[in-house]
N, C-alpha and C. Protein backbone atom coordinates (compact mmCIF):
# COMPACT_ATOMS: atom_id res chain seq x y z
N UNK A 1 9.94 26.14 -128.87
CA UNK A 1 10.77 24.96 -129.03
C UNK A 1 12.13 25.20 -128.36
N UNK A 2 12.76 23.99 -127.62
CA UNK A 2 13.96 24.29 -127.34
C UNK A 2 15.04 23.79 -127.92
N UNK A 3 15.88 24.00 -128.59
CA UNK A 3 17.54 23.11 -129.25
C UNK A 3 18.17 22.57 -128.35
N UNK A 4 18.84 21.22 -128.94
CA UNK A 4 19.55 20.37 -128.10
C UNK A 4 20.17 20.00 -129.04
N UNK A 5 21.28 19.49 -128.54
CA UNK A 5 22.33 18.49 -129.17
C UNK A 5 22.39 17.20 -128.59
N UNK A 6 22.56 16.08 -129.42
CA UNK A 6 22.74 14.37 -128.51
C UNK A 6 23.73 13.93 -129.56
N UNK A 7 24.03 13.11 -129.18
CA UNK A 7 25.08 11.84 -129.84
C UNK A 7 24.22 10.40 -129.47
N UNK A 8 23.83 9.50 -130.29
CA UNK A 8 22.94 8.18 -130.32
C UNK A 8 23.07 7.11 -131.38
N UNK A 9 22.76 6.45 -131.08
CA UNK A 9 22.01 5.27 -132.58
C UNK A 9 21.02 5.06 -133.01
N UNK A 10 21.33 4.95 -134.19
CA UNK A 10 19.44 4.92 -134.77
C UNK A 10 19.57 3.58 -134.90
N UNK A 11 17.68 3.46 -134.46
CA UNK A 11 17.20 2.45 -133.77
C UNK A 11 16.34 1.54 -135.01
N UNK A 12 16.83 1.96 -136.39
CA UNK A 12 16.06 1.69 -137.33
C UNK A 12 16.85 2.45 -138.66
N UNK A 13 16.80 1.93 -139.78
CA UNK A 13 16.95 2.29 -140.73
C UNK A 13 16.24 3.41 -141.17
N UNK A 14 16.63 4.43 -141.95
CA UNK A 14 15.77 5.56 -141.63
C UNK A 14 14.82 5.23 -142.69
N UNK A 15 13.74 6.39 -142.66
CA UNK A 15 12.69 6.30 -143.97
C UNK A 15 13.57 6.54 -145.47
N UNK A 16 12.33 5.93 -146.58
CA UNK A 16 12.40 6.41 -147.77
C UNK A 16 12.87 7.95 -147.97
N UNK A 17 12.96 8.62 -149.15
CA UNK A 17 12.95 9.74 -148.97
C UNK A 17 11.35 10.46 -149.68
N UNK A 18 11.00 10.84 -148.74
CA UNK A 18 9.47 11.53 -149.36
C UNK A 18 9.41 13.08 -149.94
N UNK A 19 8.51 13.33 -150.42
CA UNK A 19 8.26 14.59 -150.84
C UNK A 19 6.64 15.27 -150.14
N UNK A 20 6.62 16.32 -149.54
CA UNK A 20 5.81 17.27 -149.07
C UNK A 20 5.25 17.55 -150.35
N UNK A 21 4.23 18.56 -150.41
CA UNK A 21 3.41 18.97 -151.42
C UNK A 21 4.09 20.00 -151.61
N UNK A 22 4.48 20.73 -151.34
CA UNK A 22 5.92 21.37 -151.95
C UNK A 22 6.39 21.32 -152.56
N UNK A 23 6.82 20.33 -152.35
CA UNK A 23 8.26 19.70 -153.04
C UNK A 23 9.55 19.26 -152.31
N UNK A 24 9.46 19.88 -151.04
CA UNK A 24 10.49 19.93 -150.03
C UNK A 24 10.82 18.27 -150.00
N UNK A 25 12.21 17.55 -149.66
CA UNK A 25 12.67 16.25 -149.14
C UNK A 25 12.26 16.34 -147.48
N UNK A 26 11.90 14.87 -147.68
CA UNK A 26 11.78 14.90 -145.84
C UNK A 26 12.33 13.22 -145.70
N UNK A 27 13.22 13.51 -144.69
CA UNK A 27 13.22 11.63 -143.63
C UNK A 27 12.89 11.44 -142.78
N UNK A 28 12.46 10.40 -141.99
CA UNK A 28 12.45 10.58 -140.62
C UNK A 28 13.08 8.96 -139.87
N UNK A 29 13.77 9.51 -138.77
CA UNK A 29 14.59 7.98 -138.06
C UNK A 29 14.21 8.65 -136.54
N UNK A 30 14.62 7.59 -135.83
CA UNK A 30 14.59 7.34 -134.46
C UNK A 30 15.90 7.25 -133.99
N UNK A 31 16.29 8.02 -133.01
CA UNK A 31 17.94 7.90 -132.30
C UNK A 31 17.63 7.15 -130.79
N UNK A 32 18.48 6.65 -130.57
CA UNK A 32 18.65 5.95 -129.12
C UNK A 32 19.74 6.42 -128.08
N UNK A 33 19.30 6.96 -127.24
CA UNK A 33 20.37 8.03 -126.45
C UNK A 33 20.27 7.56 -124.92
N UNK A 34 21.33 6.95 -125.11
CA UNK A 34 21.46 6.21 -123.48
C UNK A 34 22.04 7.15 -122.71
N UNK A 35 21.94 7.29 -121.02
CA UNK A 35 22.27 7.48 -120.28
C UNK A 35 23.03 6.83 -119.27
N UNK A 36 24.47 7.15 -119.70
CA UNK A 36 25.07 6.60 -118.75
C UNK A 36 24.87 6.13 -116.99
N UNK A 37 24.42 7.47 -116.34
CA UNK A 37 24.51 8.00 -114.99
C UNK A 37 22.91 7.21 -114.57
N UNK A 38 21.92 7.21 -114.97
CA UNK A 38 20.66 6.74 -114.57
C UNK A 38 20.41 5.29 -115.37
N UNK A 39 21.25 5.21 -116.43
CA UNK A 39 21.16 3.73 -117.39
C UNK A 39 19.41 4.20 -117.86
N UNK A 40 19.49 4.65 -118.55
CA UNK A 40 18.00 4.82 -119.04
C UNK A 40 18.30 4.88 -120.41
N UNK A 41 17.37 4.76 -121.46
CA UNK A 41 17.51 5.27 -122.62
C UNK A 41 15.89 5.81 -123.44
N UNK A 42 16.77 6.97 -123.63
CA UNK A 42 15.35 7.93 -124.46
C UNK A 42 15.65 7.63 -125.98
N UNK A 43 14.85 7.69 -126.41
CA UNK A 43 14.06 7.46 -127.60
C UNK A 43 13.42 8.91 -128.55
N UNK A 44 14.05 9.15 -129.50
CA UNK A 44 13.62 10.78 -130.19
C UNK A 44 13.90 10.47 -131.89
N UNK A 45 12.59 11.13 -131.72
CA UNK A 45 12.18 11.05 -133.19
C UNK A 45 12.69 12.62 -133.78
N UNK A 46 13.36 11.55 -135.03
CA UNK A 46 14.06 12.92 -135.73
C UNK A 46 13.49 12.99 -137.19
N UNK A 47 13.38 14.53 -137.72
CA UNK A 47 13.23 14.71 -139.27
C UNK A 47 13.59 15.52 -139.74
N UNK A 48 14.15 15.10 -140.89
CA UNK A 48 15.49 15.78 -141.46
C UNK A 48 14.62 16.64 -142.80
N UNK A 49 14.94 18.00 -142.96
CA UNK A 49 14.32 18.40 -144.18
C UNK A 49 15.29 18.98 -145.35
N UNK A 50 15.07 19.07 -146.74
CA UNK A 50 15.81 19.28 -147.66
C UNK A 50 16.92 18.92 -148.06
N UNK A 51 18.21 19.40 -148.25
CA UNK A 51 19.51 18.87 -149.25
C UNK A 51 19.75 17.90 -147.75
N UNK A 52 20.02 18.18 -146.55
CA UNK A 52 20.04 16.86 -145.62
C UNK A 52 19.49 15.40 -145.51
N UNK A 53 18.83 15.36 -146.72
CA UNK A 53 18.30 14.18 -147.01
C UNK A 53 19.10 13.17 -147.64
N UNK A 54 20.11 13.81 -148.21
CA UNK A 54 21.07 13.44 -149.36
C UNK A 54 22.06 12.07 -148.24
N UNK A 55 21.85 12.15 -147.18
CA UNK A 55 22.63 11.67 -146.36
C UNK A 55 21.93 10.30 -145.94
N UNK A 56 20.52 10.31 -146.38
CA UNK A 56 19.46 9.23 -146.21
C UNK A 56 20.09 7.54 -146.28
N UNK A 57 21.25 7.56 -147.31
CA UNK A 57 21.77 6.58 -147.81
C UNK A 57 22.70 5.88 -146.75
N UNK A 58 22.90 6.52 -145.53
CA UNK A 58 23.88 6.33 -144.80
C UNK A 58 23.09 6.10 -143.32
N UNK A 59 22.16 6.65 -143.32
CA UNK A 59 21.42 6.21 -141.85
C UNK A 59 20.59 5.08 -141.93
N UNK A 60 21.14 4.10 -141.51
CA UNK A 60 21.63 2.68 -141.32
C UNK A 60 20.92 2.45 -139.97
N UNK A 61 20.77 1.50 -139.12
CA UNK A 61 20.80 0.85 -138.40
C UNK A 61 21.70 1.02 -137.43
N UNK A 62 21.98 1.29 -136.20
CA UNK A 62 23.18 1.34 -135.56
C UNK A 62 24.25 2.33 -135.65
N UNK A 63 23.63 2.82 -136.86
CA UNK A 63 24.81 4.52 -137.33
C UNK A 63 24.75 5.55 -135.89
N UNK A 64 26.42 5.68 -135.45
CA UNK A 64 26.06 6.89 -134.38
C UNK A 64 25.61 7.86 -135.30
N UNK A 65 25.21 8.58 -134.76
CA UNK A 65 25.20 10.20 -135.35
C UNK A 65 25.21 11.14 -133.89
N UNK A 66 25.45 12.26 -134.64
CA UNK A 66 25.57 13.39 -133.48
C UNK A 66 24.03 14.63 -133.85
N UNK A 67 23.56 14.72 -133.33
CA UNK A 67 21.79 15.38 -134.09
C UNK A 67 22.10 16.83 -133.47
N UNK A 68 22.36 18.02 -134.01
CA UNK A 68 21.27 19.33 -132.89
C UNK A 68 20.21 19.74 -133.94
N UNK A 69 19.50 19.68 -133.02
CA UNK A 69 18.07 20.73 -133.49
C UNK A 69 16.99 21.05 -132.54
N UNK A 70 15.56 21.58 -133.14
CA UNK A 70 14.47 21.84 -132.03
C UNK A 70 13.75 20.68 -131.59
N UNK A 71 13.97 20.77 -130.30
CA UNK A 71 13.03 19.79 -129.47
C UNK A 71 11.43 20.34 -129.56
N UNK A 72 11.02 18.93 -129.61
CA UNK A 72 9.29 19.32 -129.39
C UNK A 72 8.68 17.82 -128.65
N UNK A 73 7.45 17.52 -128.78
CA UNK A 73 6.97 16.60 -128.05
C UNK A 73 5.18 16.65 -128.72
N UNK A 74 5.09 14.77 -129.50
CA UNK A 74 4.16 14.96 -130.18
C UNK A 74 3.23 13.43 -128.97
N UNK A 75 2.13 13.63 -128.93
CA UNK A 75 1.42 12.77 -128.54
C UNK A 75 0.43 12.12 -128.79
N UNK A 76 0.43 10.76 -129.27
CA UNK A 76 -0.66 10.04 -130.12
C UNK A 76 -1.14 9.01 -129.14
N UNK A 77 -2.88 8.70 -128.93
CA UNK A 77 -3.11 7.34 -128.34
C UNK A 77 -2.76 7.47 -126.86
N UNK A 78 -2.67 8.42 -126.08
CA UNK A 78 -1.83 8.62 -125.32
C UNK A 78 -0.52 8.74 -124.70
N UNK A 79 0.55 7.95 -125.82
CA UNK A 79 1.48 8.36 -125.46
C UNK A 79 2.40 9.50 -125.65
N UNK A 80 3.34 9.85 -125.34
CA UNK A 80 4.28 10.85 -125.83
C UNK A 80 5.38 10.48 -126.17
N UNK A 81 6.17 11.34 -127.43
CA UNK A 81 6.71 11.02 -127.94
C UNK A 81 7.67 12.22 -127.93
N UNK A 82 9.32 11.80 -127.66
CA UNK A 82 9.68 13.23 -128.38
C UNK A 82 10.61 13.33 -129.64
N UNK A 83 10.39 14.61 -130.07
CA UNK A 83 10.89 14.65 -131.59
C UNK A 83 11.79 15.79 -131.56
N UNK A 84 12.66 15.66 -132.69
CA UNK A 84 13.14 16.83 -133.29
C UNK A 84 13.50 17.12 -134.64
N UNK A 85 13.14 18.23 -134.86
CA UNK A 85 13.58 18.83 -136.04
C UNK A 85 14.57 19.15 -136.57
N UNK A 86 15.56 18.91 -137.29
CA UNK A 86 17.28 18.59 -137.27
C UNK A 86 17.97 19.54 -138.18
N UNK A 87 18.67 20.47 -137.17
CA UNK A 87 19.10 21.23 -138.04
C UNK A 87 20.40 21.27 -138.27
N UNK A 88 21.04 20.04 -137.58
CA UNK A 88 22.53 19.63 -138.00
C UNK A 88 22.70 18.25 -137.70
N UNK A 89 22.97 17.52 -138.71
CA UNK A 89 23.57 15.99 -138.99
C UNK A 89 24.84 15.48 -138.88
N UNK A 90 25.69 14.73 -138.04
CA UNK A 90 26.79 14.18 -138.37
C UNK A 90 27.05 12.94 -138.29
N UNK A 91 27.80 12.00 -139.51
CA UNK A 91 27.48 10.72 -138.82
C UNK A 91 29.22 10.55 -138.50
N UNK A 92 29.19 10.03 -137.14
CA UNK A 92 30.23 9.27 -136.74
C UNK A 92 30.62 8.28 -136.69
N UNK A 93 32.00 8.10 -136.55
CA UNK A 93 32.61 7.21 -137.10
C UNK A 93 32.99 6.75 -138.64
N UNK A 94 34.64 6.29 -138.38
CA UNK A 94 34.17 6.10 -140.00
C UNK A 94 34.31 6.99 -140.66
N UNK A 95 34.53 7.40 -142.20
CA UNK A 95 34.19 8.74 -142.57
C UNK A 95 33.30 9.16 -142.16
N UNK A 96 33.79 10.54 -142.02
CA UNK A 96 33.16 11.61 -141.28
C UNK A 96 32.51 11.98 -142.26
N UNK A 97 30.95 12.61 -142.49
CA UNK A 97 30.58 13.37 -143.17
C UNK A 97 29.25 14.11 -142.82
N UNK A 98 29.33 15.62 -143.29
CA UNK A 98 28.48 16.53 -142.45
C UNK A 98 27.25 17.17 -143.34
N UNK A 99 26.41 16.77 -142.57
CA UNK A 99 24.76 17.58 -143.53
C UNK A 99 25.49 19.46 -143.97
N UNK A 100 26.46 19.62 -143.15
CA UNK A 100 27.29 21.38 -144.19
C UNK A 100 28.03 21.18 -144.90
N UNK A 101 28.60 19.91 -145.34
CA UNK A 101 29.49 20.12 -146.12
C UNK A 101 29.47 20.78 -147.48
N UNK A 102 28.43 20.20 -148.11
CA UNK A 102 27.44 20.43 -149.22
C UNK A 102 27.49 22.16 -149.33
N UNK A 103 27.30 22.95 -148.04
CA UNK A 103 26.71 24.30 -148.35
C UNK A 103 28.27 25.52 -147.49
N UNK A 104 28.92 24.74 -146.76
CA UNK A 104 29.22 25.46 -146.00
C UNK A 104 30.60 24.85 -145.06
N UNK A 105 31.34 24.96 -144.33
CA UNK A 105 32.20 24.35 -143.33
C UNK A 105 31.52 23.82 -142.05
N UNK A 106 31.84 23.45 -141.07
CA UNK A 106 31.36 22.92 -139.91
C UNK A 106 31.88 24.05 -138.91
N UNK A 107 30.17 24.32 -138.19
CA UNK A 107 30.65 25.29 -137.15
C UNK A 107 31.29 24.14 -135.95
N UNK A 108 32.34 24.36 -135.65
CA UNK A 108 33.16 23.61 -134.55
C UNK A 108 32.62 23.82 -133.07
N UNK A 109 32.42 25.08 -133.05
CA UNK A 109 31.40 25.70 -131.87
C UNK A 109 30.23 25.02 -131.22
N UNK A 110 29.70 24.38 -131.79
CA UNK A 110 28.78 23.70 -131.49
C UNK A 110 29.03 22.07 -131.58
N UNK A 111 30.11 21.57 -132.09
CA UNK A 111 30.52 20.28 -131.28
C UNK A 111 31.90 20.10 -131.90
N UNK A 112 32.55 19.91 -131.06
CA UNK A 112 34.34 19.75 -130.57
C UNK A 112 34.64 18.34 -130.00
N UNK A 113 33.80 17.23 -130.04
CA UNK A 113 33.92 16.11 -129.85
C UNK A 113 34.68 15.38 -131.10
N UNK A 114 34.89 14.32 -130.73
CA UNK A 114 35.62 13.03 -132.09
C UNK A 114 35.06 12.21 -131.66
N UNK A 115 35.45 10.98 -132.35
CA UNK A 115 35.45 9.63 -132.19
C UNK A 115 36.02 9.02 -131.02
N UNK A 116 36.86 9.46 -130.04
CA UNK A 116 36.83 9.22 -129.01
C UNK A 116 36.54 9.87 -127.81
N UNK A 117 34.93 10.87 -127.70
CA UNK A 117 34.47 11.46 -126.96
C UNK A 117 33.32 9.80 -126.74
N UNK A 118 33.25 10.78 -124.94
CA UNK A 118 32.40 9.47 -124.90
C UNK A 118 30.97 9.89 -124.59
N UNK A 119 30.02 8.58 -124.32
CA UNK A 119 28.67 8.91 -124.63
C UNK A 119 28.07 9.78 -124.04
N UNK A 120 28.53 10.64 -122.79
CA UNK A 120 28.02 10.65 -121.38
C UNK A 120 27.13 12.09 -122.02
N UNK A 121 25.93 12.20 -121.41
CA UNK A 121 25.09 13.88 -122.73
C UNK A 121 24.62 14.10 -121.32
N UNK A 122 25.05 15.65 -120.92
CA UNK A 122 24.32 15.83 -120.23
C UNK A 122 23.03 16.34 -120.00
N UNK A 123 21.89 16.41 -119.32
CA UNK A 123 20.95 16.59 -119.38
C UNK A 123 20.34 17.48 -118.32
């Protein structure tokens, strides 16, 4: 798998919150990640597992968020799809609030953007 980071909108209200046979929390939403430079926009399926779920209440429709986690690529019916597995949440704008807050501080290292960084992700 490879990690990435994007900044997008979800393209949908996210899921319920479910439970695995586990027990583990799971969500899952769709981000919309335009490209400035080619005007394209990709489409990535995200799922969020455990106390990051807690944030379920807030992924809305139109919510930016900022996503890193592992990239993968699932294919049904023929098409492909790509996904990721999310191992850091932020939603922007607005109060700020972070899937670490709960456990930990925000590594800054891995995104140094605000609210007035702009969309441009490179690829």
């Amino acid at each position: 798998m490879h990690t990435h980071s994007f900044i997008g909108n979800l393209t949908k209200d996210c899921s319920p919150i479910n439970k695995t046979r586990n027990g583990t929390d799971v969500v899952n939403f769709s981000v919309a990640v335009n490209d400035k430079k080619t005007k394209t926009t990709a489409y990535i399926e995200c799922t969020v597992w455990g106390a990051m779920c807690k944030l379920e209440q807030y992924l809305k429709k139109g919510t930016k968020v900022f996503v890193h986690g592992d990239f993968g690529t699932n294919e049904y019916n023929g098409n492909t799809k790509i996904t990721c597995n999310v191992a850091k949440l932020e939603l922007l704008g607005g109060t700020r609030r972070t899937s670490e807050e709960h456990s930990s501080t925000t590594d800054d290292s891995t995104y140094t953007g605000g609210e007035d960084q702009e969309d441009e992700i490179p690829f």
